[in-house]
N, C-alpha and C. Protein backbone atom coordinates (compact mmCIF):
# COMPACT_ATOMS: atom_id res chain seq x y z
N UNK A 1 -36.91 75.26 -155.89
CA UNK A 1 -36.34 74.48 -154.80
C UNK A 1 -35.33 75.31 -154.01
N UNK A 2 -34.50 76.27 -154.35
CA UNK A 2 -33.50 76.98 -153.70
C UNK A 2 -34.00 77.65 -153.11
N UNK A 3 -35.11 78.56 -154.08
CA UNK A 3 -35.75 79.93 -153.57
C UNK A 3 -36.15 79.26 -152.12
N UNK A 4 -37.06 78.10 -151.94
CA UNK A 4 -37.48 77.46 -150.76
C UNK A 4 -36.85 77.20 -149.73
N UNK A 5 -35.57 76.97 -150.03
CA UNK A 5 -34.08 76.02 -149.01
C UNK A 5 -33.50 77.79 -148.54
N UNK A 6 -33.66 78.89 -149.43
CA UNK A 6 -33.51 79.92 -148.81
C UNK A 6 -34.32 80.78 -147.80
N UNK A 7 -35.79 80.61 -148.21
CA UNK A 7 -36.34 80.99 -147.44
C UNK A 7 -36.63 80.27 -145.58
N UNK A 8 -36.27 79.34 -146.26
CA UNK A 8 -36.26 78.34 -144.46
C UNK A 8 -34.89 78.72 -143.76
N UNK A 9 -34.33 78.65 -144.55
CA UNK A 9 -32.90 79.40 -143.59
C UNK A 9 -32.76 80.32 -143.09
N UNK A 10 -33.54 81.53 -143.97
CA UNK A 10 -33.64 82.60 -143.62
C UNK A 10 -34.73 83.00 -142.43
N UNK A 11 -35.43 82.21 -142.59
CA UNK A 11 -36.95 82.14 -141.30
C UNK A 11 -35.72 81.64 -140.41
N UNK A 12 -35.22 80.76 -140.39
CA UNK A 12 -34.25 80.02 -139.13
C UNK A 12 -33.64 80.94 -138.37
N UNK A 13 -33.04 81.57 -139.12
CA UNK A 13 -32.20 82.74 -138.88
C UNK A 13 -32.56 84.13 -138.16
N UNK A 14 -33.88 84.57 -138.58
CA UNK A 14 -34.38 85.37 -138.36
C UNK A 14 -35.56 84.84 -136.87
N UNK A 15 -36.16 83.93 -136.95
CA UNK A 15 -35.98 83.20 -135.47
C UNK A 15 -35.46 83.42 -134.47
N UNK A 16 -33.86 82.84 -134.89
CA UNK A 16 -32.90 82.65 -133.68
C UNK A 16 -32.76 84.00 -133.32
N UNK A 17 -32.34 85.18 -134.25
CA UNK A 17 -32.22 86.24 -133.52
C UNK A 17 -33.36 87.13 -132.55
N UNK A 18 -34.85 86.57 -132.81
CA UNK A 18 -36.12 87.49 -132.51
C UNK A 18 -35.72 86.39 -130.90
N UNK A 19 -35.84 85.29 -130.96
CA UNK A 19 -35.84 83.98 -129.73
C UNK A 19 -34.83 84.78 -128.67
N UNK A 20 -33.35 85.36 -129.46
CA UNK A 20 -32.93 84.85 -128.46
C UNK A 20 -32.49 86.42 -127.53
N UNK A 21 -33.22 87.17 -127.71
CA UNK A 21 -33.70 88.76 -127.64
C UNK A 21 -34.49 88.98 -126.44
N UNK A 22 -35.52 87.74 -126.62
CA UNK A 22 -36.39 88.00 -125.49
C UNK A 22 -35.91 87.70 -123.68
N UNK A 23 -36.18 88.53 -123.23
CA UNK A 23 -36.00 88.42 -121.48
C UNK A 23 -36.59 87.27 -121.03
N UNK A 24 -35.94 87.01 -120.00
CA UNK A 24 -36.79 85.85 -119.22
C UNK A 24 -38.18 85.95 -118.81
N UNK A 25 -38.16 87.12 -118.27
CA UNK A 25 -39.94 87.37 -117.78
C UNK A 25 -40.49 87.34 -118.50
N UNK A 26 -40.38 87.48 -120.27
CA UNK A 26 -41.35 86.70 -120.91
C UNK A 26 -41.46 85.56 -121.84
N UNK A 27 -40.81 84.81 -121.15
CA UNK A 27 -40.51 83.61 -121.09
C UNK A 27 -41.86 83.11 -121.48
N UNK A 28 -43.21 83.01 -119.88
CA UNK A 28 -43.74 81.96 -120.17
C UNK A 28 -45.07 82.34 -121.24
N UNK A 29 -45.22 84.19 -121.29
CA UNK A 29 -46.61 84.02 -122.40
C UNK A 29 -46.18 83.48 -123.75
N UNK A 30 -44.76 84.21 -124.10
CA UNK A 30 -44.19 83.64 -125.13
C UNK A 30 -44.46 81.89 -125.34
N UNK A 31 -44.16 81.47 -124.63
CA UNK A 31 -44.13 79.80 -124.44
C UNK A 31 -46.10 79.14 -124.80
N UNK A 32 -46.78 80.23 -124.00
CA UNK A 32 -48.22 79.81 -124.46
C UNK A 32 -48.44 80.28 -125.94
N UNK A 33 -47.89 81.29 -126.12
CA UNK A 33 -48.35 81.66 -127.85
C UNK A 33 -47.68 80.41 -128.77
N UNK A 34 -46.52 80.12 -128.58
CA UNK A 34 -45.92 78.87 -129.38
C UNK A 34 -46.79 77.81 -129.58
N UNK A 35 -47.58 77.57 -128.42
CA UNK A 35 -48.15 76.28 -127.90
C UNK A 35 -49.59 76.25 -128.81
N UNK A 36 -49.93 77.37 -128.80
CA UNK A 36 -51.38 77.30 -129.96
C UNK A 36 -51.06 77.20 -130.86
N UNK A 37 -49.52 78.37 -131.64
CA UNK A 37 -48.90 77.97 -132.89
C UNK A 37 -49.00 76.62 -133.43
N UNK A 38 -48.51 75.92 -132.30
CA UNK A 38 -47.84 74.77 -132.79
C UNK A 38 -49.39 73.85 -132.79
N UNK A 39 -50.12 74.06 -132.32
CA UNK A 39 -51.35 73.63 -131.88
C UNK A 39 -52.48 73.92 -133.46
N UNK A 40 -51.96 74.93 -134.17
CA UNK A 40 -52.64 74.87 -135.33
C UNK A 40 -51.97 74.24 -136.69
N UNK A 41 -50.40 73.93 -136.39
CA UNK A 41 -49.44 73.31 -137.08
C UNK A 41 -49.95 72.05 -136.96
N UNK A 42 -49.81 71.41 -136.22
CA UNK A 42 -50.47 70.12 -135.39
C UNK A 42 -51.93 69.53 -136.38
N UNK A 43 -52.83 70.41 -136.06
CA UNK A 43 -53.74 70.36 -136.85
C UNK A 43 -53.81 70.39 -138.38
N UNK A 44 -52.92 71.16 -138.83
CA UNK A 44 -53.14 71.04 -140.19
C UNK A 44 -52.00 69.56 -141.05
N UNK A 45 -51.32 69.37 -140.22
CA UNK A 45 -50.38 68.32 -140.55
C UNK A 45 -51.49 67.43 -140.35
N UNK A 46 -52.20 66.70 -139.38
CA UNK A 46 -53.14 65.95 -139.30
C UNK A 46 -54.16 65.89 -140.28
N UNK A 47 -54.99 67.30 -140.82
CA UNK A 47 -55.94 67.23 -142.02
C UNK A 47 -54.81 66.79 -143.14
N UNK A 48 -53.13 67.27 -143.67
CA UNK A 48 -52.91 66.96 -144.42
C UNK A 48 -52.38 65.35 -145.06
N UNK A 49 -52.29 64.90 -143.80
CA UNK A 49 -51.93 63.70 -143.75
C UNK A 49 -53.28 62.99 -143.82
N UNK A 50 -54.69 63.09 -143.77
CA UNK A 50 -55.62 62.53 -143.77
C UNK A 50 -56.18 62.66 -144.99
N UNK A 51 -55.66 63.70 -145.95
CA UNK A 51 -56.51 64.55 -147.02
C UNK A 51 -55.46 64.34 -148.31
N UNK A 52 -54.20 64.67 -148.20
CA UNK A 52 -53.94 65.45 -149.34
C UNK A 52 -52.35 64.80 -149.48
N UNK A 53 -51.43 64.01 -148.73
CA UNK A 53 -50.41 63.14 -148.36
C UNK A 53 -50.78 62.24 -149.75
N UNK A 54 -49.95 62.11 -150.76
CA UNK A 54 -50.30 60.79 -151.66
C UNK A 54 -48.89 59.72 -151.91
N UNK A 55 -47.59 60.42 -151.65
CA UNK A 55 -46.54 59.58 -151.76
C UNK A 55 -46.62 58.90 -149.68
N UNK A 56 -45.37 58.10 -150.34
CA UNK A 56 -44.93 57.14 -149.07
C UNK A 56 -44.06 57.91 -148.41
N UNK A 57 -43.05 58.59 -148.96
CA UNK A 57 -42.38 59.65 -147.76
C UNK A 57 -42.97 61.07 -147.83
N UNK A 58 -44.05 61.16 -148.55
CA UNK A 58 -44.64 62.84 -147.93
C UNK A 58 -45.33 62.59 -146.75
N UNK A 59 -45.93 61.08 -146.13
CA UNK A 59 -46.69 60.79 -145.26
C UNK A 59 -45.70 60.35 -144.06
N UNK A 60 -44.46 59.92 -144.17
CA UNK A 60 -43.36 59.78 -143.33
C UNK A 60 -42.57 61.11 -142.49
N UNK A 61 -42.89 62.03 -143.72
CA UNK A 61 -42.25 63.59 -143.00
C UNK A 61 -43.56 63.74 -142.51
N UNK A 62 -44.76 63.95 -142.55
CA UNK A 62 -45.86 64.52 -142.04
C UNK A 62 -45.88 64.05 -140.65
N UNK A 63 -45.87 62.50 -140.22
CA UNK A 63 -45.89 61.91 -139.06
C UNK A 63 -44.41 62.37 -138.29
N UNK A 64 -43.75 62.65 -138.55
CA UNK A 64 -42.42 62.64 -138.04
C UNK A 64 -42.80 64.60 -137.45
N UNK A 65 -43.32 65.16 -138.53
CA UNK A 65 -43.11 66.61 -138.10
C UNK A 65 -44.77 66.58 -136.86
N UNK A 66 -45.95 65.76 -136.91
CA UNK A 66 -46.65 65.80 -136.02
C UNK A 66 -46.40 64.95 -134.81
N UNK A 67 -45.46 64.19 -134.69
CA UNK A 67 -44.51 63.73 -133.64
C UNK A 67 -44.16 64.67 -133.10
N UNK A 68 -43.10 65.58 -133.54
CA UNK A 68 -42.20 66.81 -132.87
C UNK A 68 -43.08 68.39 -132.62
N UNK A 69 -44.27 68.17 -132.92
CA UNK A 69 -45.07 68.94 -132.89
C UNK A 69 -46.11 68.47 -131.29
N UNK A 70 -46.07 67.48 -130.96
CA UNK A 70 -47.12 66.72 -130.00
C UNK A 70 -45.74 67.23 -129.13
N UNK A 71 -44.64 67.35 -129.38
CA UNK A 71 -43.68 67.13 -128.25
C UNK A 71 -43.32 68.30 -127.77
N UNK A 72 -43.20 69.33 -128.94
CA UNK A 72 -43.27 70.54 -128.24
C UNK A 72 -44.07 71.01 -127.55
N UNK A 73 -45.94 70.83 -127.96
CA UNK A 73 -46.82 71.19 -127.22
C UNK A 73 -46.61 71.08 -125.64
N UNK A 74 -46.64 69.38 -125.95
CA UNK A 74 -46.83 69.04 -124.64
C UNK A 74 -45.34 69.69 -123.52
N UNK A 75 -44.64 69.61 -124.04
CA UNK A 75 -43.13 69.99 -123.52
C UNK A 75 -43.59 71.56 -122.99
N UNK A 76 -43.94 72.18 -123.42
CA UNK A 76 -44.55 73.84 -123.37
C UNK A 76 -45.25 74.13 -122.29
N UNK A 77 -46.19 72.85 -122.33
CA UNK A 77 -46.94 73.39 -121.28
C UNK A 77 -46.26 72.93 -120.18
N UNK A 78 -45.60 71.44 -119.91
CA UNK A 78 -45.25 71.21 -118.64
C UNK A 78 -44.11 72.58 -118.35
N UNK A 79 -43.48 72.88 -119.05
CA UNK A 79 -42.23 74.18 -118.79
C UNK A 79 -43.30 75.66 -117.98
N UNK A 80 -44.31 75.62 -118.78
CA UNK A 80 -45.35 76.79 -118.49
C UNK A 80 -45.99 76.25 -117.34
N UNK A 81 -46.11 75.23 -117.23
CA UNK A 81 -46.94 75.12 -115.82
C UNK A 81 -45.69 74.88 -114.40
N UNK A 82 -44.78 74.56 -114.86
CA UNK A 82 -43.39 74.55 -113.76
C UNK A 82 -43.17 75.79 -113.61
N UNK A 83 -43.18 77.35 -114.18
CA UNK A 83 -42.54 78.14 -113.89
C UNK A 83 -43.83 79.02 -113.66
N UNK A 84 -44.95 78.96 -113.62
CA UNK A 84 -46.18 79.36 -112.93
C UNK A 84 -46.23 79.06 -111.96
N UNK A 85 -46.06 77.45 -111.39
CA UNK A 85 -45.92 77.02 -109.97
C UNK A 85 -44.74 77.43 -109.25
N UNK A 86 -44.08 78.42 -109.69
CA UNK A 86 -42.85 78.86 -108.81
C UNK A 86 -43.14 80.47 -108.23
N UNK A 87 -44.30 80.69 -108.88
CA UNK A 87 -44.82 82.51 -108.67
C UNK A 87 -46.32 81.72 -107.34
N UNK A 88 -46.75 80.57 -106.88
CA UNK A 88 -47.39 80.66 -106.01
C UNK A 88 -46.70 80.75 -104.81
N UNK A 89 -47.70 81.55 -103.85
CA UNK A 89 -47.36 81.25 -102.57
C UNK A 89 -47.32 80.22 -101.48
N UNK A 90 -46.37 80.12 -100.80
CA UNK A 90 -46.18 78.64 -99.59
C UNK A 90 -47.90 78.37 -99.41
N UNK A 91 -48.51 79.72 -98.80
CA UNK A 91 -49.71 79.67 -98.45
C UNK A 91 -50.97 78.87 -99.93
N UNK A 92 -50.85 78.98 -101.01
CA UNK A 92 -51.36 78.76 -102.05
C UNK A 92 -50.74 77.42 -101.70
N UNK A 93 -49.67 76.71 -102.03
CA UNK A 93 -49.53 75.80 -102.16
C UNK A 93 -49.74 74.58 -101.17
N UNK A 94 -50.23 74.67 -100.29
CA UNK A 94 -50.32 74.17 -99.09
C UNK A 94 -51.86 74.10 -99.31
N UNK A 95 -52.32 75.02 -99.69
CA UNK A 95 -54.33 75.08 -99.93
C UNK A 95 -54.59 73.97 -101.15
N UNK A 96 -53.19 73.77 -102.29
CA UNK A 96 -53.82 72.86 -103.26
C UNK A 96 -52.91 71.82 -103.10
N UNK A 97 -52.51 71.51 -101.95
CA UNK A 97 -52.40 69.99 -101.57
C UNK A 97 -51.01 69.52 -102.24
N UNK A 98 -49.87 70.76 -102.31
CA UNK A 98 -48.63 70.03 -102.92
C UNK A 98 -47.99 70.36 -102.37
């Protein structure tokens, strides 16, 4: 149990410093690689919650972490698609009607 509570801290940690390193300009591929990440996280919380979940709160954290997982996705992309639509041109944008 410690060895575990250490290693998540230590991923936390080691995170924050790789996160907060990166430049803005790569901001948004960074933001698409998360988005599949989280997109195969997503998925396997879903098989495990369908498959292999047998208590009442292992199935409460599962829904709660594929909650915050639907939210990042989706959160990702609208951020990735806002800061893509800021690299078109007047001329581009005027051709797709916004």
């Amino acid at each position: 149990m410690i060895e575990s509570l250490a290693i998540l801290v230590l991923a936390g940690f080691v995170g924050f410093v790789v996160i907060s390193k990166v430049p803005n300009t790569l901001h948004t591929p960074l933001m698409s690689g998360t988005n599949a990440i989280h997109g195969i996280v997503l998925l396997g919380g879903l098989i495990v919650l369908g498959l292999g979940a047998t208590g009442v709160f292992d199935k409460i954290l599962l829904v709660i972490a594929i909650a915050f997982g639907t939210i990042n996705i989706v959160g990702g992309f609208l951020v990735t698609d806002r800061m893509l639509g800021m690299f078109k041109g007047k001329k581009e944008k005027k051709e797709a009607g916004e």
